[in-house]
N, C-alpha and C. Protein backbone atom coordinates (compact mmCIF):
# COMPACT_ATOMS: atom_id res chain seq x y z
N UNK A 1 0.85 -1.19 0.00
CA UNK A 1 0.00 0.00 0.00
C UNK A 1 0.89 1.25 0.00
N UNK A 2 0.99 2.45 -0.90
CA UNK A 2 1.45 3.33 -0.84
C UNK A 2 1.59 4.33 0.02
N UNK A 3 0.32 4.13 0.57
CA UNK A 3 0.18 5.39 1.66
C UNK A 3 1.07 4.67 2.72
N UNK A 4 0.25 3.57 3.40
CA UNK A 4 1.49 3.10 4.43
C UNK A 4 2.90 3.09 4.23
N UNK A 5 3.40 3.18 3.02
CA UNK A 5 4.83 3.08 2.80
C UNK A 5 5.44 4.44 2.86
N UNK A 6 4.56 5.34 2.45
CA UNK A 6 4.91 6.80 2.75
C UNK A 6 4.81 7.07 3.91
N UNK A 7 3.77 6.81 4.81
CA UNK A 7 3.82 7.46 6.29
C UNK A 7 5.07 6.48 7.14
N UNK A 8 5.19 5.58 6.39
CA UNK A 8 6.20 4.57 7.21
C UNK A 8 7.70 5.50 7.63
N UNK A 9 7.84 6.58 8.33
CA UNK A 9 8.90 7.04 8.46
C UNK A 9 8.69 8.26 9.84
N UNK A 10 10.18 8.46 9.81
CA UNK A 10 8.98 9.86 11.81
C UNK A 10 9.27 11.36 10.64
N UNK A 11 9.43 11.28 9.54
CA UNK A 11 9.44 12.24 8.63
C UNK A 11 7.91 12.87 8.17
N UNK A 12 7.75 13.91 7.64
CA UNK A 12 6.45 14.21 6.89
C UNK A 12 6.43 15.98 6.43
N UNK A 13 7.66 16.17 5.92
CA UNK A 13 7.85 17.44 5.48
C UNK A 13 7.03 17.66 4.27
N UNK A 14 6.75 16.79 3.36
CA UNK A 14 6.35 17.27 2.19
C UNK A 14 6.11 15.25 1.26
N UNK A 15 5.67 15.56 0.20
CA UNK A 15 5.38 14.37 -0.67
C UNK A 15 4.90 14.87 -1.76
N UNK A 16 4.96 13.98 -3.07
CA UNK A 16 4.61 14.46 -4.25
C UNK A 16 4.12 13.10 -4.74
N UNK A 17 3.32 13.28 -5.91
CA UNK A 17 3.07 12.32 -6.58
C UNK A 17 2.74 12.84 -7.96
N UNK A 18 2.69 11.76 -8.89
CA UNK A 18 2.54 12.26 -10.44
C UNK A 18 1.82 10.92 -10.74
N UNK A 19 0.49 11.30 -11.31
CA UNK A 19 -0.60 10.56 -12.05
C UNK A 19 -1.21 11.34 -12.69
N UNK A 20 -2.47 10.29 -13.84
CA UNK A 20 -3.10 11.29 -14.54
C UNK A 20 -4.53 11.12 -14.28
N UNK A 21 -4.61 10.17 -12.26
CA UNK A 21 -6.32 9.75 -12.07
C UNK A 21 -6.13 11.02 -10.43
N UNK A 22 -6.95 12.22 -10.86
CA UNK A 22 -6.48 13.37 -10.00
C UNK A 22 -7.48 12.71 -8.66
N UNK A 23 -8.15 12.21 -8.83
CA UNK A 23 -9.34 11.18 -7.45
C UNK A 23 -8.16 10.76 -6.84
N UNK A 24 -7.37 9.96 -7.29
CA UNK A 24 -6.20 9.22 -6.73
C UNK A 24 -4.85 9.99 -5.89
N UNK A 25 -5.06 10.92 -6.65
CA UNK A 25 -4.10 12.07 -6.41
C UNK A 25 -4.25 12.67 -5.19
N UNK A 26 -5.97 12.95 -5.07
CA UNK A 26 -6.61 13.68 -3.88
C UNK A 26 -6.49 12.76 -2.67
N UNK A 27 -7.39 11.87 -2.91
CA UNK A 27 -7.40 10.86 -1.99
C UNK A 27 -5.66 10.77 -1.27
N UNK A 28 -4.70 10.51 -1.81
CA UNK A 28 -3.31 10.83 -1.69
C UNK A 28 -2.94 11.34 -0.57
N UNK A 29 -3.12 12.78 -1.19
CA UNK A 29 -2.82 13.99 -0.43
C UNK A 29 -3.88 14.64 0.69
N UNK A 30 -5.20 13.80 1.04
CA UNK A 30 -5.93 13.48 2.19
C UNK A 30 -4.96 12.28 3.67
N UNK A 31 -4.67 11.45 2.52
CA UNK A 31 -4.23 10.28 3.63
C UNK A 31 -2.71 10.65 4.07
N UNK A 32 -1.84 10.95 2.97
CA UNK A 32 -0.40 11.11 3.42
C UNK A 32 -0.24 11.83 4.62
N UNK A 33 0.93 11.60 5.15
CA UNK A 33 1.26 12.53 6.79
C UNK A 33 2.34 13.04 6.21
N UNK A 34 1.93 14.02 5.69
CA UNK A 34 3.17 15.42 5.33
C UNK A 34 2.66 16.96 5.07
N UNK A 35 3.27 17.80 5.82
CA UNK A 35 2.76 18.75 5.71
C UNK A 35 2.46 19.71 4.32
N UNK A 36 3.33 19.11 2.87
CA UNK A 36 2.89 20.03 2.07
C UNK A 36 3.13 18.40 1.02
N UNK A 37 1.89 18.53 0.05
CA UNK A 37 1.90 17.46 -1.29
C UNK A 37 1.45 18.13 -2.42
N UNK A 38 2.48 17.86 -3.18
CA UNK A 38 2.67 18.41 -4.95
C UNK A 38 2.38 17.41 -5.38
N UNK A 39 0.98 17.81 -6.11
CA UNK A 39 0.46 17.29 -7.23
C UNK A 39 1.02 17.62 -8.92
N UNK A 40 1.31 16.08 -9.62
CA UNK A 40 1.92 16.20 -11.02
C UNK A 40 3.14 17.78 -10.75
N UNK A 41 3.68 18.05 -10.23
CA UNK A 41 4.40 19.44 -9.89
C UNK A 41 5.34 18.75 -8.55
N UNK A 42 6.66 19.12 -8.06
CA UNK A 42 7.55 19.51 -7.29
C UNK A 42 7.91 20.51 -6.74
N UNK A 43 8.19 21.23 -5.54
CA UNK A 43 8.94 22.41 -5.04
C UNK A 43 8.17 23.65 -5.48
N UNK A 44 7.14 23.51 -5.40
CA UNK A 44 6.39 24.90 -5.70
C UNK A 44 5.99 25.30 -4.61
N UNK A 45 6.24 26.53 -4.38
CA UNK A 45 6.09 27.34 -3.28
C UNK A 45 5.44 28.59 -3.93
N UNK A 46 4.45 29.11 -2.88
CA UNK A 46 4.03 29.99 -2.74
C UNK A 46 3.88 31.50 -1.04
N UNK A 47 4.24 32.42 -1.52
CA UNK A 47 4.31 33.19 0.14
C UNK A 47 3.39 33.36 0.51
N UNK A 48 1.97 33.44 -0.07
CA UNK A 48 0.91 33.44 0.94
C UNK A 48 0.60 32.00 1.62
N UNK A 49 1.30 30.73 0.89
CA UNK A 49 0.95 29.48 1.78
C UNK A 49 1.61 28.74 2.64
N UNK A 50 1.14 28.28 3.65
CA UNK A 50 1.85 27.71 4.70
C UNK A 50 2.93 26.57 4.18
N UNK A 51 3.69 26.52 5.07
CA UNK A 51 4.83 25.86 4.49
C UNK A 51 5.55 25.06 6.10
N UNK A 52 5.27 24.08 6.05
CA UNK A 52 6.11 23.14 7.26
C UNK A 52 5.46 21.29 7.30
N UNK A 53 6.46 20.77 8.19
CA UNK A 53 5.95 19.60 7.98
C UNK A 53 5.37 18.67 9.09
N UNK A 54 5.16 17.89 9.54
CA UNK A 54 4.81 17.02 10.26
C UNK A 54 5.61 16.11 10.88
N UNK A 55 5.20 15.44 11.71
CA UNK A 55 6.30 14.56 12.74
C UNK A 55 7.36 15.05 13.11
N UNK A 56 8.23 14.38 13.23
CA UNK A 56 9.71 15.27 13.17
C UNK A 56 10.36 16.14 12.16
N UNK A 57 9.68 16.77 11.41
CA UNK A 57 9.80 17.80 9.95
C UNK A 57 9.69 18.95 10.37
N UNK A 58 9.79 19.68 11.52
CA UNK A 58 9.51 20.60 12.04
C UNK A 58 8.36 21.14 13.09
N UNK A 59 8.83 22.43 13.20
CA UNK A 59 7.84 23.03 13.95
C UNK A 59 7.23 24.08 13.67
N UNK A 60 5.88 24.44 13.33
CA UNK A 60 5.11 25.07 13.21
C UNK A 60 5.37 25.07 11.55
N UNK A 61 4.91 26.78 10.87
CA UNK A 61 4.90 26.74 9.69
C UNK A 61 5.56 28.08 9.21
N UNK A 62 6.20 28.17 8.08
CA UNK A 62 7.24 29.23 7.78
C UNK A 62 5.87 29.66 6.59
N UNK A 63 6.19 31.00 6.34
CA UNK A 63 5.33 31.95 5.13
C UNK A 63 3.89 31.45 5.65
N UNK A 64 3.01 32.78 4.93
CA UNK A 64 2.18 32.61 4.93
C UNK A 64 0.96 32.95 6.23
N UNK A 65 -0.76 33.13 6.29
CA UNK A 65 -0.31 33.56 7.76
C UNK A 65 -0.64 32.69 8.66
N UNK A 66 -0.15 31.43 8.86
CA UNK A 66 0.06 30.71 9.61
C UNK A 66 0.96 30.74 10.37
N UNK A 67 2.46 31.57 9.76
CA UNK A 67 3.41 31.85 10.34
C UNK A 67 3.74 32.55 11.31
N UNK A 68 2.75 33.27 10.97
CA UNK A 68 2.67 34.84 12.65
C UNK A 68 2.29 34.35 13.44
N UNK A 69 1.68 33.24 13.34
CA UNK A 69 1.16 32.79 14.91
C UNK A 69 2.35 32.43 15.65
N UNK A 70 2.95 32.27 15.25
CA UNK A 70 4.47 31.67 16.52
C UNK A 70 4.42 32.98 16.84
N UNK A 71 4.27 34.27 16.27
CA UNK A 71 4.52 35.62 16.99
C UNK A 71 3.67 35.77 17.96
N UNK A 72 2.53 35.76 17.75
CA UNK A 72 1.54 36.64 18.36
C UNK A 72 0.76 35.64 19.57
N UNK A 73 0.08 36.33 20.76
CA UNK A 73 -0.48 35.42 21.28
C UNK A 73 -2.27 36.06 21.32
N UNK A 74 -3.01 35.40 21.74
CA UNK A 74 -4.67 36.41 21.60
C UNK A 74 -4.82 36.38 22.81
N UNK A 75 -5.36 37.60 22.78
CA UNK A 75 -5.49 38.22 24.62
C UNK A 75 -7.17 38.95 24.39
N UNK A 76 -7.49 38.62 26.07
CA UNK A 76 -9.02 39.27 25.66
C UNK A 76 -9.04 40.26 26.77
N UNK A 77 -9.32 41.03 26.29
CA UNK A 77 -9.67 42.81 27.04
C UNK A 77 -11.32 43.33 27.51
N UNK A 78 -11.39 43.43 28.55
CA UNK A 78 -12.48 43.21 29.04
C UNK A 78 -12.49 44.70 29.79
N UNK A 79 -13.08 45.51 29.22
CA UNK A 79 -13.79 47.21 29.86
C UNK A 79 -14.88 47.72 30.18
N UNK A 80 -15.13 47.31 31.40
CA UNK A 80 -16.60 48.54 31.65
C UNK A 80 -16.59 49.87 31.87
N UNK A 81 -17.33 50.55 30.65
CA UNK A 81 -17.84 51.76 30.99
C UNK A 81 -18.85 52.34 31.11
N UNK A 82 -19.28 51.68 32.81
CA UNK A 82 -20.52 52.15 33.34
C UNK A 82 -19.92 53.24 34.21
């Protein structure tokens, strides 16, 4: 089984695959454990999209705004003006 052979690792930065049944493709890139999968395509990056991987592939996510969250934390502010 492919998928098991792909998740078979403490890796999951990324995965690609190349077919021409895109169901297969999807399904794929539903099941795989990696944080970014290129379809028929390799190494395409984009800066508005998140970018990091899974398991031991890192932490959190570089570009994109998923990335600010390592910055920022949400705080709630609470004022009465009675």
């Amino acid at each position: 089984d492919l998928i098991k052979q792909a998740n078979d690792t403490v890796y999951g930065l990324s995965a690609g695959i190349w077919t021409r049944d895109i169901g297969k493709a999807h399904r794929f890139a539903k099941e795989v454990k990696a944080g970014t999968v290129w379809i028929n395509c390799y190494n395409q990056f984009d800066a508005a999209s998140p970018f990091g991987g899974f398991k031991q592939s890192g932490f959190g996510r570089e570009l994109g705004e998923h990335a600010l969250e390592l910055y920022t934390q949400v705080k709630s502010v609470w004022v009465a003006l009675d």
